[in-house]
Protein backbone atom coordinates (compact mmCIF):
# COMPACT_ATOMS: atom_id res chain seq x y z
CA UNK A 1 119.73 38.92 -64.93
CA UNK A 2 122.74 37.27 -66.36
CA UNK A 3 125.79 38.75 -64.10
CA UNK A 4 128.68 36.13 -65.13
CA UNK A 5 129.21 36.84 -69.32
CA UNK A 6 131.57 33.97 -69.09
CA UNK A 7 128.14 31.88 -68.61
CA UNK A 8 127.16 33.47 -71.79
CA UNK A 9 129.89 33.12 -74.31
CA UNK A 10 130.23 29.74 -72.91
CA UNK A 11 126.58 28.63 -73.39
CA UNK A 12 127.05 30.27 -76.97
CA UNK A 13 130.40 28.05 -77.78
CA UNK A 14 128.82 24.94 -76.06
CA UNK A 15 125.75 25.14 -78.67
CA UNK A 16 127.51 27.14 -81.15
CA UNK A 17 125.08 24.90 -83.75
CA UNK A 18 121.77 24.58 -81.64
CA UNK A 19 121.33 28.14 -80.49
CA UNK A 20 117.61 28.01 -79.37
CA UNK A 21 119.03 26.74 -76.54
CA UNK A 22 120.99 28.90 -75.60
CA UNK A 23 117.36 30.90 -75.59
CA UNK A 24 115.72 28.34 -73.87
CA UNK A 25 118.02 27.82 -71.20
CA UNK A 26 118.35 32.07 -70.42
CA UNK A 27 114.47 31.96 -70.58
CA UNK A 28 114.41 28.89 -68.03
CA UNK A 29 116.68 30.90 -65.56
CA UNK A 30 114.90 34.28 -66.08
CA UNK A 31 111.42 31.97 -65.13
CA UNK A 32 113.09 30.46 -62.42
CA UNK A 33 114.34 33.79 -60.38
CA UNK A 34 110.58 35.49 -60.99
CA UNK A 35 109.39 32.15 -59.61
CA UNK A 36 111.64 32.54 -56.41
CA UNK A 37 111.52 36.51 -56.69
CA UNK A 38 114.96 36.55 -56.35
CA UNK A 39 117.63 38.39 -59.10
CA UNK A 40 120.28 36.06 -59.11
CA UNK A 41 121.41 33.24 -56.66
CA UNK A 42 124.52 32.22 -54.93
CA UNK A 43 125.03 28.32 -55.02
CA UNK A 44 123.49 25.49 -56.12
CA UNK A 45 122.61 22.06 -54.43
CA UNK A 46 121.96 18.89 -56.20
CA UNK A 47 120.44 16.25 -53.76
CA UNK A 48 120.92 12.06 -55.04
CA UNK A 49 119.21 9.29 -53.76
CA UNK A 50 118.25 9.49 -50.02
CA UNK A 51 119.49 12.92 -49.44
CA UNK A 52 115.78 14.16 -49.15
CA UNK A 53 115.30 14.80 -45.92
CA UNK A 54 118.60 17.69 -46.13
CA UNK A 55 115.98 19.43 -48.39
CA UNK A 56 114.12 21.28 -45.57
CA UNK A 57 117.73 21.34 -43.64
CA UNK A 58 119.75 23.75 -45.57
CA UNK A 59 117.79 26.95 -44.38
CA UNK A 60 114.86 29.42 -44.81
CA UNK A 61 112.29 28.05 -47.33
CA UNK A 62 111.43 31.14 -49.30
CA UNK A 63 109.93 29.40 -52.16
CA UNK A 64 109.19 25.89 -53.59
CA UNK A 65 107.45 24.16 -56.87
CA UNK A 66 107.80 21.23 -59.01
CA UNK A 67 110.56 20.60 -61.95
CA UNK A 68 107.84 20.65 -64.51
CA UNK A 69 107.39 23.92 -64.36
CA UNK A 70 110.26 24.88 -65.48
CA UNK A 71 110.05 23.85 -69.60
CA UNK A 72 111.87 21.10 -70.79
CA UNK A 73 113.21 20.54 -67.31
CA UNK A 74 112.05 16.50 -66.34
CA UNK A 75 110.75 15.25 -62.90
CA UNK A 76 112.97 13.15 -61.07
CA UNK A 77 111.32 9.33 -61.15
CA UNK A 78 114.74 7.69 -59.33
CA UNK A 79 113.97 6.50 -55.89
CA UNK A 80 114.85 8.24 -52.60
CA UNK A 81 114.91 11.68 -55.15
CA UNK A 82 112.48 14.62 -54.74
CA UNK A 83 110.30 16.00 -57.28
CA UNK A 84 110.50 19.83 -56.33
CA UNK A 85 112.90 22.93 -56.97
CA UNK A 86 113.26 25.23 -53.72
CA UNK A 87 114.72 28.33 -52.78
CA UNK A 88 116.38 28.92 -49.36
CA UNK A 89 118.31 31.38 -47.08
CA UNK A 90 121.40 30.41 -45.53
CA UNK A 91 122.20 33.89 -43.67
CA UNK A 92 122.84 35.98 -46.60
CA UNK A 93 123.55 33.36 -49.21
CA UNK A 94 120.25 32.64 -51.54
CA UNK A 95 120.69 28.94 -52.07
CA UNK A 96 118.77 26.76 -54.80
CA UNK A 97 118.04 23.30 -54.16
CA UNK A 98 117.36 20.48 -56.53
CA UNK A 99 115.73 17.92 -54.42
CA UNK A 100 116.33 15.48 -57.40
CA UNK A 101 118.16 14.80 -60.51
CA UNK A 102 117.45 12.61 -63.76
CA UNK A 103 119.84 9.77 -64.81
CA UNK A 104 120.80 8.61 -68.37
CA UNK A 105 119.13 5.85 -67.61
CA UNK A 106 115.84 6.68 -67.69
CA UNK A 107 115.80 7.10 -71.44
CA UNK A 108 117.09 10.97 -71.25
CA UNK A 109 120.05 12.38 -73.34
CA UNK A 110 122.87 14.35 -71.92
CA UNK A 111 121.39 17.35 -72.78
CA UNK A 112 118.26 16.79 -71.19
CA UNK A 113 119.95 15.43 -67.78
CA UNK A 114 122.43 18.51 -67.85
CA UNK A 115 119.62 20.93 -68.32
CA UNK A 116 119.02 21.92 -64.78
CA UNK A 117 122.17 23.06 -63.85
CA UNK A 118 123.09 25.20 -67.04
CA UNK A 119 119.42 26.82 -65.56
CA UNK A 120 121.71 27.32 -62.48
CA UNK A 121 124.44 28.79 -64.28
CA UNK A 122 122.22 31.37 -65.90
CA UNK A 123 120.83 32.63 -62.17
CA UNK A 124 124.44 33.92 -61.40
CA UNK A 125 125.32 31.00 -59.50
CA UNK A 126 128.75 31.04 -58.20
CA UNK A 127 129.52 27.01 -57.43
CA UNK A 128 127.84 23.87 -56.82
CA UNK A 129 127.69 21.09 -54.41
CA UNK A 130 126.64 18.22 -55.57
CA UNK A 131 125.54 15.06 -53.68
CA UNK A 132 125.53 11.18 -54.92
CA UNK A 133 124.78 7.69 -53.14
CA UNK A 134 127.55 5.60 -54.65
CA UNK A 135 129.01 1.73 -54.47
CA UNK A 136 132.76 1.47 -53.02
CA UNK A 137 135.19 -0.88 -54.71
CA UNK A 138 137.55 0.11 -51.90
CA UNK A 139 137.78 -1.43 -48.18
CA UNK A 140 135.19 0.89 -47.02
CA UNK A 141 132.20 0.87 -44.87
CA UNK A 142 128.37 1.55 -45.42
CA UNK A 143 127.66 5.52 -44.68
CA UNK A 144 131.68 6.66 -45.58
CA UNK A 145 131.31 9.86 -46.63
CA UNK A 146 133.92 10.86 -49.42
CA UNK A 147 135.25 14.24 -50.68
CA UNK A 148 135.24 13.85 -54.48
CA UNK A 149 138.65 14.88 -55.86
CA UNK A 150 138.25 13.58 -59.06
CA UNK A 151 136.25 11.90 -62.19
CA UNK A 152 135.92 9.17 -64.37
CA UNK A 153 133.34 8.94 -66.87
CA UNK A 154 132.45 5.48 -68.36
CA UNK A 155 129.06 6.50 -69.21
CA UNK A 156 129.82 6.81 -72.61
CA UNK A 157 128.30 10.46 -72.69
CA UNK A 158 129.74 13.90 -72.85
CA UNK A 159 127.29 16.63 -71.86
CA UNK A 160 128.25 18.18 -75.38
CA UNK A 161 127.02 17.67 -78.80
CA UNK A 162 129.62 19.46 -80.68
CA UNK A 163 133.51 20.13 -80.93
CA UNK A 164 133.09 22.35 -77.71
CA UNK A 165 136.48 21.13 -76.38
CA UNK A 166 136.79 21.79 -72.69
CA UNK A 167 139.54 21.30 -70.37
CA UNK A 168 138.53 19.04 -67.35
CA UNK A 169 141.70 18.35 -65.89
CA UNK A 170 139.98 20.11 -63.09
CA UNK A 171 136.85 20.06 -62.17
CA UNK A 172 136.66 19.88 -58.79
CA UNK A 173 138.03 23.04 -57.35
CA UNK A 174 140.25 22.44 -54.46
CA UNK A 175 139.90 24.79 -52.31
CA UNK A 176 135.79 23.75 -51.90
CA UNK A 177 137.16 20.35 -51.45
CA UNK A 178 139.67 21.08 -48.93
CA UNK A 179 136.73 22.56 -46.78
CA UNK A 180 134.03 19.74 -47.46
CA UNK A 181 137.15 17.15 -46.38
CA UNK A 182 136.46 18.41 -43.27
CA UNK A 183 133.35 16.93 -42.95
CA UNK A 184 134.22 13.91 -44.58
CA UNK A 185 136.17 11.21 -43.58
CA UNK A 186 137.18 10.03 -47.66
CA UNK A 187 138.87 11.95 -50.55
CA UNK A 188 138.92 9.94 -53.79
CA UNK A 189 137.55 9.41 -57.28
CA UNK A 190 134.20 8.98 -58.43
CA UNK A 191 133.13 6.87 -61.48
CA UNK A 192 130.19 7.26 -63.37
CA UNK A 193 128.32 4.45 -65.86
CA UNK A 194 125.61 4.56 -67.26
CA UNK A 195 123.10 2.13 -65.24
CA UNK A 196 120.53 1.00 -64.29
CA UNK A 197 122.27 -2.17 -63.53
CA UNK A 198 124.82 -2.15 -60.27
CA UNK A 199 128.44 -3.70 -62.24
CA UNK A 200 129.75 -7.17 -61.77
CA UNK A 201 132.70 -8.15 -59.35
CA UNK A 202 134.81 -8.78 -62.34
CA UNK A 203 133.52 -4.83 -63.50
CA UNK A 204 134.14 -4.14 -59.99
CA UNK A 205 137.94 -5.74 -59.73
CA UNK A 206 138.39 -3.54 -62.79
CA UNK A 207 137.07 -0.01 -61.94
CA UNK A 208 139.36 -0.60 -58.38
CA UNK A 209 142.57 -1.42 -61.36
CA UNK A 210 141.91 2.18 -63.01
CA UNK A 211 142.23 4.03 -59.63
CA UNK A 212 138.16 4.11 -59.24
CA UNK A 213 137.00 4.55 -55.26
CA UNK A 214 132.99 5.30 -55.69
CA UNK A 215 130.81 4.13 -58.59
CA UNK A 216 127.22 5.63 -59.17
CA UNK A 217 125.18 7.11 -62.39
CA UNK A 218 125.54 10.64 -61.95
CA UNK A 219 126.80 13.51 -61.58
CA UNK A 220 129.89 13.76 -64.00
CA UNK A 221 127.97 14.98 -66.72
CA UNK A 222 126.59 17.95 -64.60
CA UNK A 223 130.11 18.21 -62.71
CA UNK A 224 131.54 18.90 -66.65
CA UNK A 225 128.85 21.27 -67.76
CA UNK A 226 129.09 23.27 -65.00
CA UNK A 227 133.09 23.17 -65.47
CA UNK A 228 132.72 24.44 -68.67
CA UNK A 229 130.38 27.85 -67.83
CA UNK A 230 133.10 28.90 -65.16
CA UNK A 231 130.90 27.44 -61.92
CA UNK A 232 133.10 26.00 -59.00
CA UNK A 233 132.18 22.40 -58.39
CA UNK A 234 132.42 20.66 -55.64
CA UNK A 235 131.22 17.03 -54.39
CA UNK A 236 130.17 14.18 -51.90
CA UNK A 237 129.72 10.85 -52.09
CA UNK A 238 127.82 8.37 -49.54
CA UNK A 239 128.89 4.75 -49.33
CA UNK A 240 125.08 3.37 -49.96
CA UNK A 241 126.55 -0.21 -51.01
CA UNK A 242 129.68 -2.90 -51.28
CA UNK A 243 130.78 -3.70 -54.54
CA UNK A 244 132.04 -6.76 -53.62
CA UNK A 245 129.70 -7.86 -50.73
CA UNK A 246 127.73 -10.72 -51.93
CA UNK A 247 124.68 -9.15 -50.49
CA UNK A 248 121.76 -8.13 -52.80
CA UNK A 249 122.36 -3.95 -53.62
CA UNK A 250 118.33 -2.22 -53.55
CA UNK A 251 116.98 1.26 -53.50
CA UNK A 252 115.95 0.73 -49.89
CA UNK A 253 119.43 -0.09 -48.64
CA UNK A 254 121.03 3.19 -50.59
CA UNK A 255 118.24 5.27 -49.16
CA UNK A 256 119.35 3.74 -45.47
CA UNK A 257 122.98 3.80 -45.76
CA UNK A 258 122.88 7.36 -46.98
CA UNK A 259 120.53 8.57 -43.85
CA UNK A 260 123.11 8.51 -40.98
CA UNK A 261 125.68 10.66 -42.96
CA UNK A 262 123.65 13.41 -43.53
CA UNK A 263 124.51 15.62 -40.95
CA UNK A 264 128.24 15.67 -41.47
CA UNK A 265 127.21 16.40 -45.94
CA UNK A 266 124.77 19.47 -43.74
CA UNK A 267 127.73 21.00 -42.04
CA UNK A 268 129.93 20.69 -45.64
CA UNK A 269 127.01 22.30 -47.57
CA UNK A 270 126.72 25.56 -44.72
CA UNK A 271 130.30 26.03 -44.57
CA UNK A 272 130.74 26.33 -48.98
CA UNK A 273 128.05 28.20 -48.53
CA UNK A 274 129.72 30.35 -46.35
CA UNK A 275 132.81 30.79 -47.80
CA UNK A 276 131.16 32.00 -50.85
């Protein structure tokens, strides 16, 4: 079932001191590809707030159910996320689809949020692409699609528990991002903290001083685990608000800001895909 051993010795080093989990995780994938019949799949897609409606998009439903089945694995409650795990065809590429993700700030730890995609790892996955709804502390416009290049994390998490010193320095492979930059009209850096609160103009003014472009609550720690097992990562993220607009930031204006960009993130996810 397991076809990359890097995935192994790496889950081994990265909980060299908890290694039920290691179990638990293998035992999570080996669930998950009897619950999709499938032996192993190709890429994985994480879908953030208001992405939803790519779910049904990205090709052939062969099978669908919801996160809890999977143990341990936690239900999405963020709005504008989906609740359900799928497997689809994109003409011969088996794709899994996480209609949702958890956040740090919904009480979880790093372990718990990072969960699903070391699942992913263990199916024989060979990258990711994953998807965020971000603010912009650049002059940028609602619905700019960006090409993440880069990370940094102010979360104050690390998707490890122990010395398991990785080397980030890059993350984000380039050559995925050179394709998805054709779909996008941004390349820049992403910043995660923790949330749930949107940050200050003064937090703002700052994050734009440390060479920040997007700011959301996700995705780094996933982008870093899945670093760490040998899985190419790659990345969007959807202008859903203005970090310095004086206009009140909701859930229902990130939901409609992301909307009219999906296409373009559609045509970035087939072509990965493809080039796998």
């Amino acid at each position: 079932m397991l076809e990359n051993p890097k995935v192994l010795s790496e889950l081994e080093r990265a909980f060299e001191t908890e290694p039920t989990r290691v179990r638990s995780i293998l035992d999570d994938a080996e669930l998950l590809l009897r619950r999709c019949n499938l032996d192993s799949f190709d890429m994985l897609v994480v879908l953030g707030s208001g992405y939803l409606p790519l779910a049904e998009q990205i090709g052939d439903i062969r099978a669908e159910f919801p996160f809890f089945e999977i143990p341990g694995v936690k239900t999405p409650t963020a709005q504008g996320h989906g609740d359900k795990i799928m497997a689809v065809k994109h003409r011969d590429k088996n794709i899994l689809v996480y209609t949702g993700r958890s956040h740090l700030y919904e009480g979880l730890d790093p372990y718990t949020v990072c969960l699903p995609e070391r699942v992913a790892a263990a199916t024989g996955i060979k990258c990711a692409f994953l998807t965020n709804a971000g603010g912009t502390v650049q002059d940028w416009a609602l619905g700019d699609s960006m090409t993440i290049t880069d990370h940094i994390n102010l979360s104050g998490a690390s998707p490890f528990s122990g010395p398991c010193f990785t080397d980030i320095s890059q993350v984000w492979d380039p050559e995925l991002s050179m394709i998805i930059s054709q779909f996008t009209n941004r390349e820049g850096t992403y910043c995660i903290c923790k949330g749930p609160e949107y940050q200050t103009f003064a937090e703002s003014r700052y994050l734009k001083t440390i060479g920040v472009d997007m700011v959301g609550m996700s995705t780094v720690l996933e982008a870093i685990a899945l670093h760490q097992l040998g899985i190419k990562v790659c990345g969007v993220s959807l202008v859903s608000d203005l970090s310095f607009s004086t206009e009140e930031v909701s859930q229902d204006t990130v939901i409609s800001a992301v909307h009219n960009s999906l296409p373009q993130v559609l045509e970035a996810i087939h072509s990965v895909a493809d080039s796998l």
